[in-house]
C-alpha atoms as a PDB file:
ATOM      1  CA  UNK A   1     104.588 106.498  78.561  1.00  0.00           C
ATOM      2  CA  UNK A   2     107.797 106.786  76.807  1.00  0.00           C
ATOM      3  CA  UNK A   3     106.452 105.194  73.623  1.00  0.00           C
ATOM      4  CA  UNK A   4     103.786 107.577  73.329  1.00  0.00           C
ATOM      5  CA  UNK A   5     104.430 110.845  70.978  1.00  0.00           C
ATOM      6  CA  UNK A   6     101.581 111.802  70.376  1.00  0.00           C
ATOM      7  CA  UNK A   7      97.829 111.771  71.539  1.00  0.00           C
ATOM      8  CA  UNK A   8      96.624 109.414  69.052  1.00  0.00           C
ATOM      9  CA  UNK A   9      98.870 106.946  70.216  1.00  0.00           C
ATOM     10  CA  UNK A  10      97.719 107.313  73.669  1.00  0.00           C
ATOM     11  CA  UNK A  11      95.079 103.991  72.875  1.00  0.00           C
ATOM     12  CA  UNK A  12      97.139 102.277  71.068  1.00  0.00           C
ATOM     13  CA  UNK A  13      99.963 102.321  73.704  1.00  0.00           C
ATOM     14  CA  UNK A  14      97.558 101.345  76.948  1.00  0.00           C
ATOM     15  CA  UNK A  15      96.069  98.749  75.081  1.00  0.00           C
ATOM     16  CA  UNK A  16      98.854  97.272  73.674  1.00  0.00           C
ATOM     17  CA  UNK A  17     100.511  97.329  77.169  1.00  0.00           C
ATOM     18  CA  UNK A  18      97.323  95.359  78.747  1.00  0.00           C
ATOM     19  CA  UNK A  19      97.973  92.713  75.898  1.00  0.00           C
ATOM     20  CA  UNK A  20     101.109  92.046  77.872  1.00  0.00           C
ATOM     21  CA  UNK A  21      99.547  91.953  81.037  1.00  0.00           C
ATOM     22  CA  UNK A  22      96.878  89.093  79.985  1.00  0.00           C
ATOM     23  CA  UNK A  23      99.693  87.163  77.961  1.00  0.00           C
ATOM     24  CA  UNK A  24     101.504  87.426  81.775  1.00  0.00           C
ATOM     25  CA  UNK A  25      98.491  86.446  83.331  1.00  0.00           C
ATOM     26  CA  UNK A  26      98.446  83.264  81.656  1.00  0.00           C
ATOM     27  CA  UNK A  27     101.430  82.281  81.902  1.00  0.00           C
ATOM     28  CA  UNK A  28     100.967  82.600  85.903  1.00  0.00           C
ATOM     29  CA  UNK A  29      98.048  80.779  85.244  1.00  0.00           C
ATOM     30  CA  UNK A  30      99.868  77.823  84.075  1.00  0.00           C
ATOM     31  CA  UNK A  31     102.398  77.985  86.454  1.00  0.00           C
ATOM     32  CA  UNK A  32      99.978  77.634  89.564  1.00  0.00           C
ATOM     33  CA  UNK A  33     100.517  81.282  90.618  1.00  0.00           C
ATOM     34  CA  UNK A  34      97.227  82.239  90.745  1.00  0.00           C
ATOM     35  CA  UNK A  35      97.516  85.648  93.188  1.00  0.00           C
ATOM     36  CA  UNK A  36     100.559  86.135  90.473  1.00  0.00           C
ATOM     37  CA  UNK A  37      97.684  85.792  87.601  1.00  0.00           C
ATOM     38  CA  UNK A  38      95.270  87.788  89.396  1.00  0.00           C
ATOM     39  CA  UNK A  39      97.795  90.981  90.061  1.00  0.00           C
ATOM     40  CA  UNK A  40      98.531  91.203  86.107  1.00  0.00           C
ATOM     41  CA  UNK A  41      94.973  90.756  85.213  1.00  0.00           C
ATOM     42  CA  UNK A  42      94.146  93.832  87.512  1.00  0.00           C
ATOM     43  CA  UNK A  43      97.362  95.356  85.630  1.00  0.00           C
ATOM     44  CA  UNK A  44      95.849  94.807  82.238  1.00  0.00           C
ATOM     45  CA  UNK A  45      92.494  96.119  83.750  1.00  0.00           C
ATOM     46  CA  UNK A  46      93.572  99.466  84.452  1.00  0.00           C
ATOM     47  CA  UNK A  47      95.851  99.680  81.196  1.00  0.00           C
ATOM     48  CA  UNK A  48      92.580  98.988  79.290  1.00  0.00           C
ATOM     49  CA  UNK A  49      91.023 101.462  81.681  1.00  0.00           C
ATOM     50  CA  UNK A  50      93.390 104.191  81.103  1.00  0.00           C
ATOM     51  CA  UNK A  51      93.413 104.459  77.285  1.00  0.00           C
ATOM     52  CA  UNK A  52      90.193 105.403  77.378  1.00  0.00           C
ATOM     53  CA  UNK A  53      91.266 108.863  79.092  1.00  0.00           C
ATOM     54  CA  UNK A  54      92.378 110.211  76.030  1.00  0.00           C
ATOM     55  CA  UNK A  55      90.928 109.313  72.761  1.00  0.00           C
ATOM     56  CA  UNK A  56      88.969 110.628  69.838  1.00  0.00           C
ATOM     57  CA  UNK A  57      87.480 106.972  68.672  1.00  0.00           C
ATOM     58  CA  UNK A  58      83.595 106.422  69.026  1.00  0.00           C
ATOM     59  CA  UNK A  59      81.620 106.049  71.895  1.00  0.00           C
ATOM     60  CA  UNK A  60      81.435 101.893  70.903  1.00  0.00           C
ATOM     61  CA  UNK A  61      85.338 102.077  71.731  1.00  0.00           C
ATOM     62  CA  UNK A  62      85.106 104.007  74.634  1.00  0.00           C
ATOM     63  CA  UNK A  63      82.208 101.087  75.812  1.00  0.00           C
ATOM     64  CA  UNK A  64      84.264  98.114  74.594  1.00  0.00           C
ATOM     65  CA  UNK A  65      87.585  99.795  76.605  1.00  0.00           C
ATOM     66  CA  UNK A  66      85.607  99.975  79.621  1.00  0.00           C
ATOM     67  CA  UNK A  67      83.947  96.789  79.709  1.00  0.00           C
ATOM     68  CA  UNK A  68      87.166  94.787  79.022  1.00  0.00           C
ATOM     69  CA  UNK A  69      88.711  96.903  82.007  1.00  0.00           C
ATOM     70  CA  UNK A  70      85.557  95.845  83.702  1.00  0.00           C
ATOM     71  CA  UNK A  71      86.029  92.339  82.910  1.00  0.00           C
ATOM     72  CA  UNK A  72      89.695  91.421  83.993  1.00  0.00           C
ATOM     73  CA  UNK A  73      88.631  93.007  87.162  1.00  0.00           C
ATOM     74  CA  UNK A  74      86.326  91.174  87.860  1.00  0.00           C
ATOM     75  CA  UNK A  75      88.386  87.897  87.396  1.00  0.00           C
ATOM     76  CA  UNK A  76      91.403  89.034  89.569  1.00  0.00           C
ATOM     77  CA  UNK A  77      88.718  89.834  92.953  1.00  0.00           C
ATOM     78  CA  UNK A  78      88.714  86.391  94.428  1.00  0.00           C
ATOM     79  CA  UNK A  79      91.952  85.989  94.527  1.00  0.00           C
ATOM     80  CA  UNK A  80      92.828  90.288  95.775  1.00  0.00           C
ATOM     81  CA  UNK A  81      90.105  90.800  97.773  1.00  0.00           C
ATOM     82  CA  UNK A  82      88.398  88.704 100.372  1.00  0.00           C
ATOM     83  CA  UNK A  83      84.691  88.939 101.130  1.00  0.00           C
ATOM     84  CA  UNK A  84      83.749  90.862  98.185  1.00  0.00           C
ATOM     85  CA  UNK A  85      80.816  90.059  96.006  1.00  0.00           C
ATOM     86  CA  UNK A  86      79.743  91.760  92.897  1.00  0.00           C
ATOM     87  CA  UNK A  87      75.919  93.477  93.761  1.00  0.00           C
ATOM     88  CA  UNK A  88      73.938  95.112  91.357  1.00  0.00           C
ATOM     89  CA  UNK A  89      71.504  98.139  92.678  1.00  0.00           C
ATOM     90  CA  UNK A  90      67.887  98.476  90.897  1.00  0.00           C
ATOM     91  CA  UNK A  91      67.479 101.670  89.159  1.00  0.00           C
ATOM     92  CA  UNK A  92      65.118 102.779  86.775  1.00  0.00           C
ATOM     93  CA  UNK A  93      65.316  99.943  84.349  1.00  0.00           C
ATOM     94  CA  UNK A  94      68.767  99.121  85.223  1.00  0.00           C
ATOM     95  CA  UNK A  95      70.925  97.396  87.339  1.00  0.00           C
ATOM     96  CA  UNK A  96      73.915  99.627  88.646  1.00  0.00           C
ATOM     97  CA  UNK A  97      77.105  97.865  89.190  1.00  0.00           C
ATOM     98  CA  UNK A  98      79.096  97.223  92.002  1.00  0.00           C
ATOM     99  CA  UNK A  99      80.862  95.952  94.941  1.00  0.00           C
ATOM    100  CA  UNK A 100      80.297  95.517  98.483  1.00  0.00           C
ATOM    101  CA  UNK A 101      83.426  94.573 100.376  1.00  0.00           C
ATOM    102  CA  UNK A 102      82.851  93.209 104.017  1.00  0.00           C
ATOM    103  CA  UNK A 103      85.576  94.044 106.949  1.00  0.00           C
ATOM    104  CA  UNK A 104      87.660  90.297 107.340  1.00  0.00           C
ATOM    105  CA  UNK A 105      86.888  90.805 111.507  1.00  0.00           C
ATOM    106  CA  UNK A 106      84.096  90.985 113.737  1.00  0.00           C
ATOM    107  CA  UNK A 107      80.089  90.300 113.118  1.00  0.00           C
ATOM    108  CA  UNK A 108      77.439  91.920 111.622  1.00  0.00           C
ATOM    109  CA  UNK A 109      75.774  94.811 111.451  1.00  0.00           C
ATOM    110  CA  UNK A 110      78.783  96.577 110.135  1.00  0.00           C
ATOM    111  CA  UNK A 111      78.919  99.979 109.084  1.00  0.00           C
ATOM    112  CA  UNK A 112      79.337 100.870 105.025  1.00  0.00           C
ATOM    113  CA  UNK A 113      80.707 103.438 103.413  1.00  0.00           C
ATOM    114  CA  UNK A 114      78.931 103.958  99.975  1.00  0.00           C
ATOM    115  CA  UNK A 115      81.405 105.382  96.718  1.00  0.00           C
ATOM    116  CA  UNK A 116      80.241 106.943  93.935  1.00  0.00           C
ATOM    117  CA  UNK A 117      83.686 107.809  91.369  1.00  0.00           C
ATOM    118  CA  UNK A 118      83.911 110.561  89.397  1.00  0.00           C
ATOM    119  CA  UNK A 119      83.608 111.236  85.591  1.00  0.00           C
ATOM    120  CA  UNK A 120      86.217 108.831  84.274  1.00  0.00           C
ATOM    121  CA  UNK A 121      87.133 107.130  88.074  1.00  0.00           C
ATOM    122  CA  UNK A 122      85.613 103.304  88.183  1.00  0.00           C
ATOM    123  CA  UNK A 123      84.364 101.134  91.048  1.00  0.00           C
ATOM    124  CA  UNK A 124      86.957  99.317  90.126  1.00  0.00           C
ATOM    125  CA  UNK A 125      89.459 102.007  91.081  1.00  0.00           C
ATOM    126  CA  UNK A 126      87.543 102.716  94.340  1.00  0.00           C
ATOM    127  CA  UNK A 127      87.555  99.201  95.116  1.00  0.00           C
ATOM    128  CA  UNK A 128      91.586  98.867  94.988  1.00  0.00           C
ATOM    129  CA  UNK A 129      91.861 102.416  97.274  1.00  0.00           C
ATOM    130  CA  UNK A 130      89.507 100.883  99.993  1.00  0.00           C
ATOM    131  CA  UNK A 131      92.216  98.752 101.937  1.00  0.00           C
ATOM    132  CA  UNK A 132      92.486 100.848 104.827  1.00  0.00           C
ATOM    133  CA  UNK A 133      88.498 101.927 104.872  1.00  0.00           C
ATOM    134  CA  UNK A 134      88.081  98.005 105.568  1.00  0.00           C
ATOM    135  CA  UNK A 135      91.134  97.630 107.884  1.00  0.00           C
ATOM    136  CA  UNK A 136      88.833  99.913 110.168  1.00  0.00           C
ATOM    137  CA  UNK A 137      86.254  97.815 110.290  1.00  0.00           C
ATOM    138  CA  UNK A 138      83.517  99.414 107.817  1.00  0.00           C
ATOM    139  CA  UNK A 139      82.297  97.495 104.624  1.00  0.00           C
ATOM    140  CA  UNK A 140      82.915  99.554 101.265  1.00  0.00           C
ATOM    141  CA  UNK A 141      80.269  99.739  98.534  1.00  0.00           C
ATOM    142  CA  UNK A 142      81.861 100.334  95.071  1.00  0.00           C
ATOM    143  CA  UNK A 143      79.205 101.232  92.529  1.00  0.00           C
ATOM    144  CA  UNK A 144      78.751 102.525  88.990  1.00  0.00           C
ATOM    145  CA  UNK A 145      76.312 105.310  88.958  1.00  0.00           C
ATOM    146  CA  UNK A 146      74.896 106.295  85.654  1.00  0.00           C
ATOM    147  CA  UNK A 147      77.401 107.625  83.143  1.00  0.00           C
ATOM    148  CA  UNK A 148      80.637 105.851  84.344  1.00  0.00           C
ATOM    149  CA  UNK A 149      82.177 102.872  84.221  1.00  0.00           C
ATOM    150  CA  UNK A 150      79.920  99.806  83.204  1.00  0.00           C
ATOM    151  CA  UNK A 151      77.209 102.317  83.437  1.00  0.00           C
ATOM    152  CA  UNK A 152      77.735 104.665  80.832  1.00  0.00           C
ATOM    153  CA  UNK A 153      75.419 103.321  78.700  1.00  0.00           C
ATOM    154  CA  UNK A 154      72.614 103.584  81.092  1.00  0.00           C
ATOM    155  CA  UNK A 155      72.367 107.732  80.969  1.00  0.00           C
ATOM    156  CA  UNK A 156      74.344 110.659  80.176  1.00  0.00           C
ATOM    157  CA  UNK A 157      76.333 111.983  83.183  1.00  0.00           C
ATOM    158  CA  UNK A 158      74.289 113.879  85.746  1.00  0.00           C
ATOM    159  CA  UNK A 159      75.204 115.531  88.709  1.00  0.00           C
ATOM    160  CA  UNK A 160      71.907 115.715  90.125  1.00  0.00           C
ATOM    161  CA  UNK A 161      71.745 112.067  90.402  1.00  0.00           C
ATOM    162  CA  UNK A 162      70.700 111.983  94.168  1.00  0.00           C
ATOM    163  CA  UNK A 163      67.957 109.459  92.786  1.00  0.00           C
ATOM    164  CA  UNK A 164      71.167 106.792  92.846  1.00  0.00           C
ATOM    165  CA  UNK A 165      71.644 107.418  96.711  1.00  0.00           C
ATOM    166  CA  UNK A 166      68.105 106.890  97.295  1.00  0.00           C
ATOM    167  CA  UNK A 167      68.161 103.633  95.289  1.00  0.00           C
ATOM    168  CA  UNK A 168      71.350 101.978  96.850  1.00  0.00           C
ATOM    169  CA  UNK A 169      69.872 103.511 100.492  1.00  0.00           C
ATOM    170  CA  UNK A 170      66.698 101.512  99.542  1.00  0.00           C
ATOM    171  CA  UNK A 171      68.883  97.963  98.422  1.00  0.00           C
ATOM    172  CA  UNK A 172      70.864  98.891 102.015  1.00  0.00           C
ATOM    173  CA  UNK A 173      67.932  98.564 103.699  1.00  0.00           C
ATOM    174  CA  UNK A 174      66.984  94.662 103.097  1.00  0.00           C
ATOM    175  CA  UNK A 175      70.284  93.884 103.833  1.00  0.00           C
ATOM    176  CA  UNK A 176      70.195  92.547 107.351  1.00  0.00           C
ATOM    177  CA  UNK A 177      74.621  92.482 107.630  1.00  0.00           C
ATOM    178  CA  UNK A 178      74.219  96.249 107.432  1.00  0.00           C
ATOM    179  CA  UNK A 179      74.227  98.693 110.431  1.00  0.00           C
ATOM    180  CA  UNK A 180      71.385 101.702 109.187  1.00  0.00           C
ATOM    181  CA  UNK A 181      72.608 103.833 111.863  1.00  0.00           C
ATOM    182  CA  UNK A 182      76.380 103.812 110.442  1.00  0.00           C
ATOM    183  CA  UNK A 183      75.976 104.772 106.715  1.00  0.00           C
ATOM    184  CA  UNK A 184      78.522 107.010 105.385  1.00  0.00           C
ATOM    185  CA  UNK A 185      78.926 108.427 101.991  1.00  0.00           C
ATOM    186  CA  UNK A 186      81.939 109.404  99.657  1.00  0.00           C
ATOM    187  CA  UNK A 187      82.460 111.156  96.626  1.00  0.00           C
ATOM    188  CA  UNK A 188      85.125 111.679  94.036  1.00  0.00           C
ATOM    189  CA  UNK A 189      85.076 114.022  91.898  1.00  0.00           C
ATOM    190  CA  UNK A 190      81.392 114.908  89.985  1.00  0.00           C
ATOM    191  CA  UNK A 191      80.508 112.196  91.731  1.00  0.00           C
ATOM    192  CA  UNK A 192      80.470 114.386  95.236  1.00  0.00           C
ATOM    193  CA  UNK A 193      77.071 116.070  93.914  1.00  0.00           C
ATOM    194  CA  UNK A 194      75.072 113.396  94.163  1.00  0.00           C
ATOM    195  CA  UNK A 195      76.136 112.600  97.658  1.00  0.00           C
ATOM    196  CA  UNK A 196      75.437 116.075  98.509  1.00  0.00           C
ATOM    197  CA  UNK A 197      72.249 115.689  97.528  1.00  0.00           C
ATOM    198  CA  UNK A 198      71.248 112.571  98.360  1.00  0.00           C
ATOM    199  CA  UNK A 199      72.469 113.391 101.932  1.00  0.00           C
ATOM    200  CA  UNK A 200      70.464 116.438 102.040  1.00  0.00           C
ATOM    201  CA  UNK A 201      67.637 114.260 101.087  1.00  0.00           C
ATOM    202  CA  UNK A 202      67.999 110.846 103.328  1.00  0.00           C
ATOM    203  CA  UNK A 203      69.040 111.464 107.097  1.00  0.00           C
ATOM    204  CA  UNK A 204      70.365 107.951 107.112  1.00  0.00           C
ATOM    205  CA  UNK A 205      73.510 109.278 105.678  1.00  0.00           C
ATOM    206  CA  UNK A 206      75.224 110.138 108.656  1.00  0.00           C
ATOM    207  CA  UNK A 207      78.622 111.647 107.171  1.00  0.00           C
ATOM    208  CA  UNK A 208      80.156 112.483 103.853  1.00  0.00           C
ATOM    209  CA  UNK A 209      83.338 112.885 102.367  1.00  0.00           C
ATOM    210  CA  UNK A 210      84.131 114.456  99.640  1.00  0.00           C
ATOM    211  CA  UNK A 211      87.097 114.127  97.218  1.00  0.00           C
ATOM    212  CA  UNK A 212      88.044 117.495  94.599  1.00  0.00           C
ATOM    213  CA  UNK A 213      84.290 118.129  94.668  1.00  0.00           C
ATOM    214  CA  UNK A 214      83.465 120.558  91.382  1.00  0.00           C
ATOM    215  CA  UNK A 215      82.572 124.107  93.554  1.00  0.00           C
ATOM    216  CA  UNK A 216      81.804 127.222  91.817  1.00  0.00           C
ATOM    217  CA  UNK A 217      81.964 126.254  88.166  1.00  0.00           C
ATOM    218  CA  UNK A 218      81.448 129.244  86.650  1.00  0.00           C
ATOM    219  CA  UNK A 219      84.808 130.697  88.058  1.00  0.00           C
ATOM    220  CA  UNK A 220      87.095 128.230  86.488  1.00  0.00           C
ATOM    221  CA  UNK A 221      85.681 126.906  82.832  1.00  0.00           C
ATOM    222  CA  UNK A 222      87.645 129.447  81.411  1.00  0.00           C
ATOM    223  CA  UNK A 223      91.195 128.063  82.891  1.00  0.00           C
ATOM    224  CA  UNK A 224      90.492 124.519  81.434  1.00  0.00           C
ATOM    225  CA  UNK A 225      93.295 122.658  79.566  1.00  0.00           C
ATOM    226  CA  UNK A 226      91.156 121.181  75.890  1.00  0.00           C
ATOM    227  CA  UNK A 227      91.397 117.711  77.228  1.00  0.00           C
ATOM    228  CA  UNK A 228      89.155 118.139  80.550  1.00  0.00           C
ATOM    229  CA  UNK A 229      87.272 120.431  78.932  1.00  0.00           C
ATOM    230  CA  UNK A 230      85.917 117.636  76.096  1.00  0.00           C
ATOM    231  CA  UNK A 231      85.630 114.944  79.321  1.00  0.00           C
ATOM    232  CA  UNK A 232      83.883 117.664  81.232  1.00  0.00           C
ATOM    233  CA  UNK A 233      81.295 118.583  78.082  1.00  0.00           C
END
């Protein structure tokens, strides 16, 4: 942060700092240290991930930072984060991204908590803040939802999405390590609409949390600094 003088250099400076990380990565690499690797690679991840808060370039940027976030993740799981596989949930005519990380103890059915992030959160985010959710014993399903993350592409951000709860509900369901009675739901951000919704709608969500939910708009537009107010339009 202390290189950074200005917002244009904002990209420049996160990306140039997950450089490092990657050139660090290797070198643990080669060295044998593979956990070492995988910790630097998550590093460079959310460098990559973070310069895409604040910049002006074109949406093909703001795709390529996310994906290469995306990417390094993906390589430092199986070495971070045990019994995680990457799922993908039918939707439309896509495939929403995510992860579904199992609890280390005890048999199935287990119970899941399903995640949806916020405007400019990540599964990949939610994934790394799910350590004690597991310790407890419930599985944690980290997904994309149309908009964010490697999903962005798919459709401009909605907060009446409650069609994505319905659609991961209905991938739940032919999974035979999951306990239907024990879903749970939380969201961050936007992303607490659509579990609103898609509560109201499906009874097999048995709780939700929510996480700086958006309540009220129309009282606080008006108090926005310019930079939320161009992620929020």
């Amino acid at each position: 942060l202390s290189s950074i003088r200005s917002l244009d250099e904002w990209m420049i400076a996160w990306t140039r700092l997950g450089q490092q990380w990657i050139a660090m990565a290797r070198r643990e690499d080669i060295a044998g240290r593979w956990r070492h690797g995988a910790l630097a690679r998550r590093h460079a991840a959310m460098c990559y991930h973070a310069a895409h808060f604040i910049t002006a370039a074109d949406q093909k940027t703001v795709l390529m930072l996310r994906s290469t976030a995306a990417g390094f993740f993906s390589q430092a799981v199986p070495y971070l984060y045990e019994m995680t596989e990457r799922i993908f949930i039918p939707w439309k005519e896509h495939n929403l991204p995510g992860y579904l990380r199992r609890p280390p103890e005890g048999g199935s059915p287990f119970p899941v908590l399903i995640v949806l992030n916020g405007a400019t959160t990540t599964k990949e985010e939610t994934l790394i803040w799910s350590d004690p959710i597991v310790a407890a014993g419930w599985a944690v399903l980290a997904i994309d939802w149309p908009g964010t993350g490697e999903a962005t592409a798919f459709a401009p951000l909605d907060g009446a999405g409650e069609g994505v709860i319905v659609a991961i509900l209905r991938e739940l369901a032919r999974d035979p390590r999951i306990d239907q009675e024990r879903i749970a739901a939380l969201g961050f951000s936007l992303g607490a609409t659509p579990v609103v919704r898609g509560a109201e709608r499906d009874p097999r969500i048995s709780a939700i949390v929510l996480v700086t939910p958006p309540f009220d708009p129309p009282a606080w537009p008006a108090l926005l600094d310019p930079l939320m107010a161009r992620q929020l339009l």
